[in-house]
Protein backbone atom coordinates (compact mmCIF):
# COMPACT_ATOMS: atom_id res chain seq x y z
CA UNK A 1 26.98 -2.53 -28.68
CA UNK A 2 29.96 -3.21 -26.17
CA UNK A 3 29.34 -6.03 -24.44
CA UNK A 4 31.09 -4.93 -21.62
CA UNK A 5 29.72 -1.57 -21.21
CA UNK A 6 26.57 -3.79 -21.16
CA UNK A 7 27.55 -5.92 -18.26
CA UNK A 8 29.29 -2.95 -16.56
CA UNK A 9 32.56 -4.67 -16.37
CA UNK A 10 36.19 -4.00 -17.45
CA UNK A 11 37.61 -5.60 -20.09
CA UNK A 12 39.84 -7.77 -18.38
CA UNK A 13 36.92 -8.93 -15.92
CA UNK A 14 37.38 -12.29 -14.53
CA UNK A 15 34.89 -14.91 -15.21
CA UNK A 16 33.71 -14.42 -11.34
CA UNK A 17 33.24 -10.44 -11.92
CA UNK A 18 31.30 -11.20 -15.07
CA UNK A 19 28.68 -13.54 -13.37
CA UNK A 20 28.31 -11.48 -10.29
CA UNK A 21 27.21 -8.52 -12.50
CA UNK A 22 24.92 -10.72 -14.83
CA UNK A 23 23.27 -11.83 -11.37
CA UNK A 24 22.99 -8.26 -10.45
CA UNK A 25 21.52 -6.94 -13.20
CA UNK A 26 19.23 -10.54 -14.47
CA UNK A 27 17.46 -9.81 -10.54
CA UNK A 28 16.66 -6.25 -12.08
CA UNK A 29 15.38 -6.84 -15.21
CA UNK A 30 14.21 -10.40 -15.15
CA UNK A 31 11.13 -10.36 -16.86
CA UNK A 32 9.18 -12.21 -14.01
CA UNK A 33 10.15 -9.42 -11.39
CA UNK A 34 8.84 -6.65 -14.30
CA UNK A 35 5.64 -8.26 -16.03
CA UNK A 36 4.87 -6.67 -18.93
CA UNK A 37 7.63 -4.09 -19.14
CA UNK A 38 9.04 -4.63 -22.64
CA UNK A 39 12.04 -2.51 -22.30
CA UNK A 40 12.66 -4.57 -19.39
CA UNK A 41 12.72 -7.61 -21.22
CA UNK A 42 14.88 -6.17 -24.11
CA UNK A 43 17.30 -4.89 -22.11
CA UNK A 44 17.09 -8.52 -20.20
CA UNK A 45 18.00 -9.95 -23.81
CA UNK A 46 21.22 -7.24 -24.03
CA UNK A 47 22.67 -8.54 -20.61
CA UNK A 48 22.15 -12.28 -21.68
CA UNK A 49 23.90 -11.59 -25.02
CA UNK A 50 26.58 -10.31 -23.15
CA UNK A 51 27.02 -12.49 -20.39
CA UNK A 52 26.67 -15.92 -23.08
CA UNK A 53 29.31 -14.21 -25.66
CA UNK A 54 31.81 -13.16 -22.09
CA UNK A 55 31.31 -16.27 -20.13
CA UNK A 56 32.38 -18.41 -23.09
CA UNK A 57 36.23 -18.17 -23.32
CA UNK A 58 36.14 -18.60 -27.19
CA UNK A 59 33.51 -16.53 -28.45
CA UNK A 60 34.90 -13.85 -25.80
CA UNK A 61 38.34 -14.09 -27.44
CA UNK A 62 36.72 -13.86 -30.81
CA UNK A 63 34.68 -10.69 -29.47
CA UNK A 64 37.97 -9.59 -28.04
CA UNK A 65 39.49 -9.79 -31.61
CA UNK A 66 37.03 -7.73 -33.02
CA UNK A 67 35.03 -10.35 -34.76
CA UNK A 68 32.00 -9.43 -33.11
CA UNK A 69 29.36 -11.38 -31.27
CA UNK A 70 28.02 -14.44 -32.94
CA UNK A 71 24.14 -14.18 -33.50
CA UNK A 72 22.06 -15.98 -30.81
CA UNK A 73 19.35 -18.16 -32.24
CA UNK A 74 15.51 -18.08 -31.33
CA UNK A 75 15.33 -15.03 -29.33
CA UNK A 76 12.77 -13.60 -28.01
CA UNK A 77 11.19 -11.11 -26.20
CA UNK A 78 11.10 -12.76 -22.81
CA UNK A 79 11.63 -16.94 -22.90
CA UNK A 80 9.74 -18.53 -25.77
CA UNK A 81 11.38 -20.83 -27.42
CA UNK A 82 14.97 -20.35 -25.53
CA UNK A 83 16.69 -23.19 -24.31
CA UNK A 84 18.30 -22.72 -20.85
CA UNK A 85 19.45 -25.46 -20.51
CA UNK A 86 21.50 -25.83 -22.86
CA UNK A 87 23.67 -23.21 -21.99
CA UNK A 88 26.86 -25.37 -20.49
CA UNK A 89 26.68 -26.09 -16.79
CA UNK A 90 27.77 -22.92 -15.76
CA UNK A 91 25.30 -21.16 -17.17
CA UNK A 92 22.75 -23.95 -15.81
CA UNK A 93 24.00 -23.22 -12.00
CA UNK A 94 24.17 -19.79 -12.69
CA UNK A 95 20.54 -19.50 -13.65
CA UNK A 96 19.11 -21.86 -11.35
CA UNK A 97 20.74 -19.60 -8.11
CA UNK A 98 19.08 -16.42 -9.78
CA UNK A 99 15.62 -17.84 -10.29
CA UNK A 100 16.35 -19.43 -6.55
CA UNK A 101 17.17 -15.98 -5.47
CA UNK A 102 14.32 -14.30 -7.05
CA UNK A 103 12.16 -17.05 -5.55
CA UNK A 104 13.38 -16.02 -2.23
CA UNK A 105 13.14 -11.96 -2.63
CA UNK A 106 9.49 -12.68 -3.48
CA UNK A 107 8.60 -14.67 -0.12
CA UNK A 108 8.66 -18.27 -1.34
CA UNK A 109 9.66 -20.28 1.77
CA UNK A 110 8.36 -23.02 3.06
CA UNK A 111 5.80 -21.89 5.87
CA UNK A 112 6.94 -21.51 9.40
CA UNK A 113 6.21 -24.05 12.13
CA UNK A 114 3.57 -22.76 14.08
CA UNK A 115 2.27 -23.77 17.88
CA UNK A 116 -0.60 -26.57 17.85
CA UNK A 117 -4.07 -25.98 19.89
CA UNK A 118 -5.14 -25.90 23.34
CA UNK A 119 -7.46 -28.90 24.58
CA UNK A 120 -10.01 -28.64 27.14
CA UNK A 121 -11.69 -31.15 29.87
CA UNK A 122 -13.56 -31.07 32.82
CA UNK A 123 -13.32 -32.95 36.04
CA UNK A 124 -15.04 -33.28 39.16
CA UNK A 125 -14.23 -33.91 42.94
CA UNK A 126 -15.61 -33.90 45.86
CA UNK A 127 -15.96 -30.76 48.66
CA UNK A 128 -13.08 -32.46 51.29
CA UNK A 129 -10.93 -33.24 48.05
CA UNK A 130 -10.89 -29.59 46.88
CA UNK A 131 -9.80 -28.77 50.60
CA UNK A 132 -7.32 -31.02 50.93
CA UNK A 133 -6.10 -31.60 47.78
CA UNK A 134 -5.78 -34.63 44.95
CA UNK A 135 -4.38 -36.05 41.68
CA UNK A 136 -6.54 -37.08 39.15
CA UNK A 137 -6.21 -39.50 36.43
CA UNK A 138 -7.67 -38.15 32.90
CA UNK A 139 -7.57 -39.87 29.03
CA UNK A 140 -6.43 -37.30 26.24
CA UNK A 141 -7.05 -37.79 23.21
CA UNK A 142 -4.65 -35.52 21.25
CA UNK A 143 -2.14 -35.29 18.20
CA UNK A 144 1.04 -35.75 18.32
CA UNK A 145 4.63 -34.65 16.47
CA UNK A 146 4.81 -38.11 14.18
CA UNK A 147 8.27 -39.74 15.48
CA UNK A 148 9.30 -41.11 11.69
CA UNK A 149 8.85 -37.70 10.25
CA UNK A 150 9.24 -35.24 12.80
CA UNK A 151 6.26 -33.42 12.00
CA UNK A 152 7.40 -32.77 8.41
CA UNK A 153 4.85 -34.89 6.76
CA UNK A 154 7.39 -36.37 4.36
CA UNK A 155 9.79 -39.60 4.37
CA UNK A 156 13.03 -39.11 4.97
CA UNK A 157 15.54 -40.16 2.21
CA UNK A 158 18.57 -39.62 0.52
CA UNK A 159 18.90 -37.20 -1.96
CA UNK A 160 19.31 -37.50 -5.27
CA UNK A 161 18.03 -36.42 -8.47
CA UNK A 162 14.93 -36.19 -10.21
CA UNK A 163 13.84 -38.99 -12.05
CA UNK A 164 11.98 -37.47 -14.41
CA UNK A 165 14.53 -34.65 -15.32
CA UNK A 166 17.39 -36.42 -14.59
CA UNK A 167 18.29 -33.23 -12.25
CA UNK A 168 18.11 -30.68 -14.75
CA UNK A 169 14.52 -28.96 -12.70
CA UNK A 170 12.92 -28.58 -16.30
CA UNK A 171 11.42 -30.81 -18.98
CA UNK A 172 12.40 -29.80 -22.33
CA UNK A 173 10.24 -30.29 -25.55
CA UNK A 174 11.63 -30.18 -29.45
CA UNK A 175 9.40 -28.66 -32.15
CA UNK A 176 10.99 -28.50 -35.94
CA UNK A 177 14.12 -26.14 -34.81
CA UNK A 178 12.72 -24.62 -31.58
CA UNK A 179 13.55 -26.10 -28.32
CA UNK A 180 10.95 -25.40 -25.20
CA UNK A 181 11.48 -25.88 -21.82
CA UNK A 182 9.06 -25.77 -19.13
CA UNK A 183 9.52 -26.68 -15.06
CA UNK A 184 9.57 -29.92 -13.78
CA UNK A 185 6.14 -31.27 -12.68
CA UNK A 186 7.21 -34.04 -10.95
CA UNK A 187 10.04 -32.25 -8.66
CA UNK A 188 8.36 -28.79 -9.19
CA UNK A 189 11.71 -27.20 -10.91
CA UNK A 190 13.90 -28.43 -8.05
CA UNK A 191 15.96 -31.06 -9.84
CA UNK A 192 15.60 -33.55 -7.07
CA UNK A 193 13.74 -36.23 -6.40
CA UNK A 194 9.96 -35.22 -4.71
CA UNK A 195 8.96 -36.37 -1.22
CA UNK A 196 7.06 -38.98 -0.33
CA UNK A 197 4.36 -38.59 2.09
CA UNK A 198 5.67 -40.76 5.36
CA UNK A 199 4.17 -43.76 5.65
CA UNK A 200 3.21 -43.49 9.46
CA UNK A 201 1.34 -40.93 9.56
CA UNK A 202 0.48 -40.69 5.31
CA UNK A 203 1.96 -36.80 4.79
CA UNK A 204 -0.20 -35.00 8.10
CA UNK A 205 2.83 -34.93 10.29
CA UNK A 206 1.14 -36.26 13.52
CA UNK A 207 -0.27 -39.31 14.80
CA UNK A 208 -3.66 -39.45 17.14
CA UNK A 209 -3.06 -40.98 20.34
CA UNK A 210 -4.88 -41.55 23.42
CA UNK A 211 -2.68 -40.67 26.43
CA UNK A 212 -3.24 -41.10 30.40
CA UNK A 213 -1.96 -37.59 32.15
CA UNK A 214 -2.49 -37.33 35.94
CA UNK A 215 -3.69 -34.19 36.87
CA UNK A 216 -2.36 -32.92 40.24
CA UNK A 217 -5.19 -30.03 42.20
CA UNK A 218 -3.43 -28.09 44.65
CA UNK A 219 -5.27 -27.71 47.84
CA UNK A 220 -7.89 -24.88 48.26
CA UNK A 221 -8.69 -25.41 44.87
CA UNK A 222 -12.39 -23.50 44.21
CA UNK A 223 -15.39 -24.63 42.23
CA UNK A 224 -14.52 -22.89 38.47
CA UNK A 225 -10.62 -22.52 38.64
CA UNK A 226 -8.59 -23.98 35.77
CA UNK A 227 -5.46 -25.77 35.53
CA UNK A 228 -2.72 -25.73 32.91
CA UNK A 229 -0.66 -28.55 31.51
CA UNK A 230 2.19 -26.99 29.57
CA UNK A 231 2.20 -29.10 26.50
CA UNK A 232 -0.39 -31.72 26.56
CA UNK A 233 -2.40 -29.93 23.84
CA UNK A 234 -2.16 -30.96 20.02
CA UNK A 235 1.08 -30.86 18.15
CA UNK A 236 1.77 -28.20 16.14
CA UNK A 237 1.83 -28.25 12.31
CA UNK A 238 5.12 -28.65 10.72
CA UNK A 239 7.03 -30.04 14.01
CA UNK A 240 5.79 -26.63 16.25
CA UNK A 241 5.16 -26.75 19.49
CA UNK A 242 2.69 -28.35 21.85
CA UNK A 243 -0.61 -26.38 22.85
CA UNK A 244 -1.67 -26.63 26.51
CA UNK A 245 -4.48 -29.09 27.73
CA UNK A 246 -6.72 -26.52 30.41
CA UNK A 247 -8.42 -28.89 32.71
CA UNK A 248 -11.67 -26.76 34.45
CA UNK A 249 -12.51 -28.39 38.10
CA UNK A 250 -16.09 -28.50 39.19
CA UNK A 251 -16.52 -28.74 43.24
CA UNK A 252 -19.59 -30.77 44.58
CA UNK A 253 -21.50 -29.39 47.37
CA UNK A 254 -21.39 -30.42 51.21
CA UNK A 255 -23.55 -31.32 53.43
CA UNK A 256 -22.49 -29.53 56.25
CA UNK A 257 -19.71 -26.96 54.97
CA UNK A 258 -20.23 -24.02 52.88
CA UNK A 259 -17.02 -21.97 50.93
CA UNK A 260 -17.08 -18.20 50.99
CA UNK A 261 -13.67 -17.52 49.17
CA UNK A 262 -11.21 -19.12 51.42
CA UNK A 263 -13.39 -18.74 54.62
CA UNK A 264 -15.49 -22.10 55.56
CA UNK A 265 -19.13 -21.69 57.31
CA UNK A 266 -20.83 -24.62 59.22
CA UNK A 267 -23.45 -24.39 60.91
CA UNK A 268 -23.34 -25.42 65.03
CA UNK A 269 -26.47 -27.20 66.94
CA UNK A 270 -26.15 -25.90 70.74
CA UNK A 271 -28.47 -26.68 73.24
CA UNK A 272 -30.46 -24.59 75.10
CA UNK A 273 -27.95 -25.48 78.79
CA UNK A 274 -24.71 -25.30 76.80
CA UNK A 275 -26.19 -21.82 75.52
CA UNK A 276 -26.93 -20.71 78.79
CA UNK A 277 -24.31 -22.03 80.76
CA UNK A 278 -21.46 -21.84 78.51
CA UNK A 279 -19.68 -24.88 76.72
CA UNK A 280 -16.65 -25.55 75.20
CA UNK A 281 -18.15 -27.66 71.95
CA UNK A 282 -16.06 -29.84 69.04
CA UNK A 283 -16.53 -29.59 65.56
CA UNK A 284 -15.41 -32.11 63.03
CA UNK A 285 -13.36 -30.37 60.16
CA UNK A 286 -11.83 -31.81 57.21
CA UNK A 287 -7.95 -32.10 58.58
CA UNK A 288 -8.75 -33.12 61.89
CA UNK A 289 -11.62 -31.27 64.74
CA UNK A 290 -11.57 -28.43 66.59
CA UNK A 291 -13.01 -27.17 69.96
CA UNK A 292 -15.43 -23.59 69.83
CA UNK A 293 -15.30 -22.28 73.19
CA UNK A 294 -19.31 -21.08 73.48
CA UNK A 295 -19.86 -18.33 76.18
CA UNK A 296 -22.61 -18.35 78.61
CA UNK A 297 -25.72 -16.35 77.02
CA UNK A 298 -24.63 -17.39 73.22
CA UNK A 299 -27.69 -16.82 71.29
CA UNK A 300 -29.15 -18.55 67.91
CA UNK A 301 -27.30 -16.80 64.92
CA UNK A 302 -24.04 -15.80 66.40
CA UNK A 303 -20.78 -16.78 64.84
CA UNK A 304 -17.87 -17.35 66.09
CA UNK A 305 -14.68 -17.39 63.60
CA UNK A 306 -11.58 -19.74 64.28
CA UNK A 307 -8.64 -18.66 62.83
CA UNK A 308 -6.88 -20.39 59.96
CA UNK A 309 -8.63 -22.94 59.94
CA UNK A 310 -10.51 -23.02 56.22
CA UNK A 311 -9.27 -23.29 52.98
CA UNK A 312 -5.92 -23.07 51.89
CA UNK A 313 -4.91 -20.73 48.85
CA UNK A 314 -3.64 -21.61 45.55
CA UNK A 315 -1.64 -18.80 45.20
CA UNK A 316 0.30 -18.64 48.40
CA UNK A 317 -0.78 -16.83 51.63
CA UNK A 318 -2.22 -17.93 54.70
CA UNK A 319 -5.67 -20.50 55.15
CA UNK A 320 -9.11 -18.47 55.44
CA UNK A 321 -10.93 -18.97 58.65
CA UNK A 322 -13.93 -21.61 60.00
CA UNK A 323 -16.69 -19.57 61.03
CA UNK A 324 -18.88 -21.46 63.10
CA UNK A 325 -22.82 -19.93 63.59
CA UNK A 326 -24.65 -21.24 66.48
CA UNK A 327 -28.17 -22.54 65.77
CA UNK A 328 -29.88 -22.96 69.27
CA UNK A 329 -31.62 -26.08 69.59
CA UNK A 330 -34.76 -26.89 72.06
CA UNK A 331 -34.83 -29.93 73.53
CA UNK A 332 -38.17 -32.42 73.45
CA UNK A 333 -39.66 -32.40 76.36
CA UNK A 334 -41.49 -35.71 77.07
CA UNK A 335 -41.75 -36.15 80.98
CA UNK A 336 -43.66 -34.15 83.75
CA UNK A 337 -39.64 -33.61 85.70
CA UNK A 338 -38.81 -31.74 82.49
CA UNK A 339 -41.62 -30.06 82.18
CA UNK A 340 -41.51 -29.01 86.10
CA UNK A 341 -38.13 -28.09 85.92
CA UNK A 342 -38.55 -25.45 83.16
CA UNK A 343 -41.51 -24.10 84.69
CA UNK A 344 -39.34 -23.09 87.85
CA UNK A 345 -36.52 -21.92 85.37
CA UNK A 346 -39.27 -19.38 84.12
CA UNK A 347 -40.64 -18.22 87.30
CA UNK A 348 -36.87 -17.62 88.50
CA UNK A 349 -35.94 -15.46 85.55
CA UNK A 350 -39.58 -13.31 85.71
CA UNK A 351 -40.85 -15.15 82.24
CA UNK A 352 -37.23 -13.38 80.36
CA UNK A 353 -37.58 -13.61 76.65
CA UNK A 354 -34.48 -12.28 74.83
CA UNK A 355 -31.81 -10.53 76.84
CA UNK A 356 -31.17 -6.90 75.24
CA UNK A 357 -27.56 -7.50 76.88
CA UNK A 358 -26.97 -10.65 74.37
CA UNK A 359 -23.05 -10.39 72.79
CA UNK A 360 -23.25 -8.96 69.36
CA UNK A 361 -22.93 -11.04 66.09
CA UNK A 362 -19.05 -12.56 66.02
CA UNK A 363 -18.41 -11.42 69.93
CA UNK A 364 -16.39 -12.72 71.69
CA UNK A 365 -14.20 -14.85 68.50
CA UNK A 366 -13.20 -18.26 69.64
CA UNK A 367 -9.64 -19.99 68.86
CA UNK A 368 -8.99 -23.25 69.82
């Protein structure tokens, strides 16, 4: 068997071309990338002869000189009973990047950060508040990334190597002339030192807090609508990012003023002379009042809509309108002038119940 026909190397291969080839083909016949494949595993054994008997400048100049290969002791199919550590330290480094590499190819990595969850709360306000606008004050309780560890869940330390392996990522074990070697418990096969779980927040990489957050509600804000908080949710595991804290707003009713979309309605006692005669009547509004001009012959039930003068919009655009219905009111009448008075206001207009001629619904508009 020619070792370097093995390897796939010239003869006067430097020690760097021999390595990169036993790298190349070790990560295609490794016996943990091809379970159970025996001529895997033997032809594994071939490239290990030859890399050992190459990568050792005196047994190589033996080989060279034709003495052949020294016999390798306790081999195996596979790794029972083979010492790899034991190898030198270059065959130690080498072995430990292939099994890292192999590690790699097959996905181990530590898992990605990811982003943490969205919190929810409700709040209430009050009908003028939702026109107008407010802040709120609100307590969160919510995780956050723990400052000692940075969301790792680990203390931070210098490192070093493993205590119980002094480094070498594997325990090994002497029976009669065999030497075993198994992985590291204690530093899972790493060679250094394990983490400890950080002691503020004991390994879950976030701390529960209680946090004040003012909540600002734009004006025109309706009964239902949400608002966002970029990053007042929970932490995310492994240092990720914030989730979002969704705050839903619930409008209380008024007594006077009722919301269709951004359009306000109230409702406008006239009395029966202003009605008749005409009037020019005020009406109290949340930013300030405004006159409704009231034409003579306004009847109960028509409205009159006032420009811009509802609810603003969250989204940009101009205000919805007041529309103001008229509610015809009759008057109490107590004394015997009263009474005379509207009996002469009948016989003038022939007894006159509804006029047919009355404005229709919304006619004329009014505008302050």
């Amino acid at each position: 068997m020619d070792l370097y026909v093995v390897l796939g190397v010239r003869q006067d291969a430097s020690e760097s071309d021999i390595k990169r080839a036993y790298r190349r083909l070790a990560r295609r016949f490794h016996p943990d990338i091809n379970p159970g494949d025996r001529e895997a595993a033997a032809h594994f054994q071939e490239v290990l002869e030859a890399y050992e008997t190459l990568i050792d400048h005196e047994r190589r100049v033996r080989y060279d000189s034709g003495e052949g290969a020294p016999p390798v002791e306790a081999r195996r199919s596979g790794f029972e009973g083979f010492d790899f550590s034991s190898r030198g330290p270059d065959y130690s480094a080498t072995f430990g990047d292939l099994v890292a590499e192999v590690l790699i190819e097959h996905g181990a990595r530590r898992p990605a950060a990811t982003r943490g969850t969205d919190l929810h709360q409700d709040i209430g306000i009050s009908f003028a508040e939702s026109f107008a606008g407010c802040e709120r004050a609100l307590t969160v309780t919510r995780r956050e990334t723990c400052r000692g560890c940075r969301g790792a869940g680990v203390a931070r330390m210098a490192p070093g190597p493993c205590s119980l392996c002094q480094g070498h990522g594997a325990v090994r074990t002497v029976r009669g002339h065999m030497v075993f070697s198994r992985s590291c418990n204690a530093c899972g096969g790493t060679g250094q030192q394990a983490p400890r779980p950080c002691p503020s927040c004991g390994g879950a990489g976030h701390d529960v807090r209680t946090e004040r957050v003012t909540v600002r509600l734009p004006a025109g804000i309706a009964d239902g609508e949400r608002v966002r908080l970029a990053g007042k949710g929970d932490a995310g595991p492994r240092g990720g990012p914030a989730g979002d804290l969704y705050v839903t707003v619930h409008v209380a009713t008024d007594a006077d003023f009722r919301r269709e979309g951004r359009d306000l309605h109230v409702v406008l006692p006239v009395a029966v002379h202003e009605a008749a005669l005409g009037a020019r009547i005020e009406v109290a509004v949340f930013d300030g009042s405004v006159k409704v001009p009231i034409p003579p012959g306004t009847q109960s039930g028509q409205q009159f809509r006032i420009r811009e003068r509802g609810m603003a919009s969250t989204r940009g655009g101009p205000r919805g309108d007041l529309v103001v219905e008229t509610r015809l009111m009759l008057p109490a009448v107590l004394d015997e002038r009263s009474k005379a008075l509207l009996r002469e206001f009948g016989e003038i207009n022939g007894g006159a119940r509804i006029r047919c001629d009355a404005p229709a619904d919304g006619e004329p508009e009014g505008q302050e």
